[in-house]
C-alpha atoms as a PDB file:
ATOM      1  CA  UNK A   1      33.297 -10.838 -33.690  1.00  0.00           C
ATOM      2  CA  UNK A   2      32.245 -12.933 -36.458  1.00  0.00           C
ATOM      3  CA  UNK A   3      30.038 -11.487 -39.196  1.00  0.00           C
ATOM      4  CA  UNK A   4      27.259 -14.002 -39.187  1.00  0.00           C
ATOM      5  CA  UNK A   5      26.368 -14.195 -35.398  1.00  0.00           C
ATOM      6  CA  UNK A   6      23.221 -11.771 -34.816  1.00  0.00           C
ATOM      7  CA  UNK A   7      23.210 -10.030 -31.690  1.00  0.00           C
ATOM      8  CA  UNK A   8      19.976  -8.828 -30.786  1.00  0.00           C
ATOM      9  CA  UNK A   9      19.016  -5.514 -28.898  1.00  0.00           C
ATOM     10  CA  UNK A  10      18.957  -4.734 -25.007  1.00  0.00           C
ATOM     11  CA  UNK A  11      19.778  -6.887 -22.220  1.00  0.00           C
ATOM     12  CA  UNK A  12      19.762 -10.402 -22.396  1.00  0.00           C
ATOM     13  CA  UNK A  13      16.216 -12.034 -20.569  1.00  0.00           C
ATOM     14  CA  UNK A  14      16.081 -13.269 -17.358  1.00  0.00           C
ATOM     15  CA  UNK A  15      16.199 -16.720 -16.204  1.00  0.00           C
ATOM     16  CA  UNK A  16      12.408 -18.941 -16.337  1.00  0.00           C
ATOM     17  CA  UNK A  17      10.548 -17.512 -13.102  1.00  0.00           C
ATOM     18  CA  UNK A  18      13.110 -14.964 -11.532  1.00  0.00           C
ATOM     19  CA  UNK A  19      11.823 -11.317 -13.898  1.00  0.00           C
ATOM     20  CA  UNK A  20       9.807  -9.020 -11.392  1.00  0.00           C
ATOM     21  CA  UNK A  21       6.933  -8.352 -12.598  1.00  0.00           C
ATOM     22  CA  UNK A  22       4.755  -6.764  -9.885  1.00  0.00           C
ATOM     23  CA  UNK A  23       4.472  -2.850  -9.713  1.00  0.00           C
ATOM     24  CA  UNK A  24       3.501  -0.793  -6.436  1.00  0.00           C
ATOM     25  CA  UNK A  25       2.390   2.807  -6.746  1.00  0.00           C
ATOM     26  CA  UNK A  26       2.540   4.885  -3.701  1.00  0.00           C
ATOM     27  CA  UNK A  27       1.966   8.421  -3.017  1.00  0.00           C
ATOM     28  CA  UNK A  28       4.330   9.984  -0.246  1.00  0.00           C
ATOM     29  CA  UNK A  29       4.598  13.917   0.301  1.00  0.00           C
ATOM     30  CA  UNK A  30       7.706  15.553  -0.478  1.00  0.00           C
ATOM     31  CA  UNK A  31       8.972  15.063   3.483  1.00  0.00           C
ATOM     32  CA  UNK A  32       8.424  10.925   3.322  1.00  0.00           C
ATOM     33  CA  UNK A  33       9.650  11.100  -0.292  1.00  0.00           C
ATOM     34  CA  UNK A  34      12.588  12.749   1.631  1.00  0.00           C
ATOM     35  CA  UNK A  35      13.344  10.537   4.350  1.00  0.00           C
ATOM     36  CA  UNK A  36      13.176   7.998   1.806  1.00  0.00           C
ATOM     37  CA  UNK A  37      16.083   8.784   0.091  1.00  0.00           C
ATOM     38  CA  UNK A  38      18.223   9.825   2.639  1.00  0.00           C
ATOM     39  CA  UNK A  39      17.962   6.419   3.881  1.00  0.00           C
ATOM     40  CA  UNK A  40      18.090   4.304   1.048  1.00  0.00           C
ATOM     41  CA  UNK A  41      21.448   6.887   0.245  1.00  0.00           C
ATOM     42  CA  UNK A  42      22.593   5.670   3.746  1.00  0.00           C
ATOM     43  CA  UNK A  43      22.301   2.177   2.728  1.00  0.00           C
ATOM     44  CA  UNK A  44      24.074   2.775  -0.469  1.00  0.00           C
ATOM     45  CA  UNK A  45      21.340   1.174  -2.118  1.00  0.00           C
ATOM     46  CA  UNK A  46      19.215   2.243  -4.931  1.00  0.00           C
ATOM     47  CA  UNK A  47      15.712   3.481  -3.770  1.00  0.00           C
ATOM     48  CA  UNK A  48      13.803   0.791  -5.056  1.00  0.00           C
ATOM     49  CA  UNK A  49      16.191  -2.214  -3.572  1.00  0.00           C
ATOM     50  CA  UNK A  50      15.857  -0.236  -0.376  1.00  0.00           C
ATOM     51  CA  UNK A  51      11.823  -0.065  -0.460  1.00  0.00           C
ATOM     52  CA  UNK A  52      11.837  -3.573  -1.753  1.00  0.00           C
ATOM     53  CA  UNK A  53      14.202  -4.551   1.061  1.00  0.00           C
ATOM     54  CA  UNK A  54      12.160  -2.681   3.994  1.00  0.00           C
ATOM     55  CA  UNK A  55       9.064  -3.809   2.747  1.00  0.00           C
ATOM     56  CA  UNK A  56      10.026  -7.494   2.352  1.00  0.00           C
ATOM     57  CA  UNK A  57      11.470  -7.579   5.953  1.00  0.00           C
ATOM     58  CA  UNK A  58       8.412  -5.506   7.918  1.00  0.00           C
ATOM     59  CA  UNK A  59       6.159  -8.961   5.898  1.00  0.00           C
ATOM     60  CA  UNK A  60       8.984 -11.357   7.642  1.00  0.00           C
ATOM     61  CA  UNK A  61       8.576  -9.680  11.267  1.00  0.00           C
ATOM     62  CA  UNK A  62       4.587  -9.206  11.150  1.00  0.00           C
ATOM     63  CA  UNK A  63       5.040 -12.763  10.022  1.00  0.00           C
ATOM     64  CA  UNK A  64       7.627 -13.897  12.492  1.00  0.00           C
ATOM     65  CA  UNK A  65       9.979 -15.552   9.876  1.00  0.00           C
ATOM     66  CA  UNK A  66      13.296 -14.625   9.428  1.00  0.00           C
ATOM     67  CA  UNK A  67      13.952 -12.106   6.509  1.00  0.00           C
ATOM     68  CA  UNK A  68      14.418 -12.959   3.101  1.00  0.00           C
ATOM     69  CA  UNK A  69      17.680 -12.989   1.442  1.00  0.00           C
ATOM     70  CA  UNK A  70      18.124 -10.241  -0.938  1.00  0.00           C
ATOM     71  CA  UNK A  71      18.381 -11.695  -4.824  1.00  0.00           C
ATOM     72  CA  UNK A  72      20.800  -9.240  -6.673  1.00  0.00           C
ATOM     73  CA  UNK A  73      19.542 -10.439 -10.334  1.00  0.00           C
END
């Protein structure tokens, strides 16, 4: 590596107009909280791809449009 390139900290910044920004808190009990996981561990996904995933496909049906296609970033 050469001595005069700086290299700043953390991860480089997402393309313009693909960062999430949006937050959802929700309050499950310990049982939903449960089933959660387990299914998002069935998946092999991470629990918040899973949510986002479920969520964003229950919008398509209620909507009648096919489901979104996931965006890995």
């Amino acid at each position: 590596m050469r001595a005069d390139k700086k290299i700043g900290p953390g991860r480089p910044a997402f393309a313009e107009g693909t960062a999430r920004t949006g937050v959802f808190t929700i309050r499950v009990s310990d049982d939903e909280r449960a089933a959660i996981v387990a299914e998002a561990e069935r998946a092999g996904k991470p629990i918040t791809q899973w949510a986002r995933e479920a969520l964003l496909n229950q919008c398509a049906r209620s909507a009648g449009t096919p489901p979104p296609s996931a965006k890995p970033r």
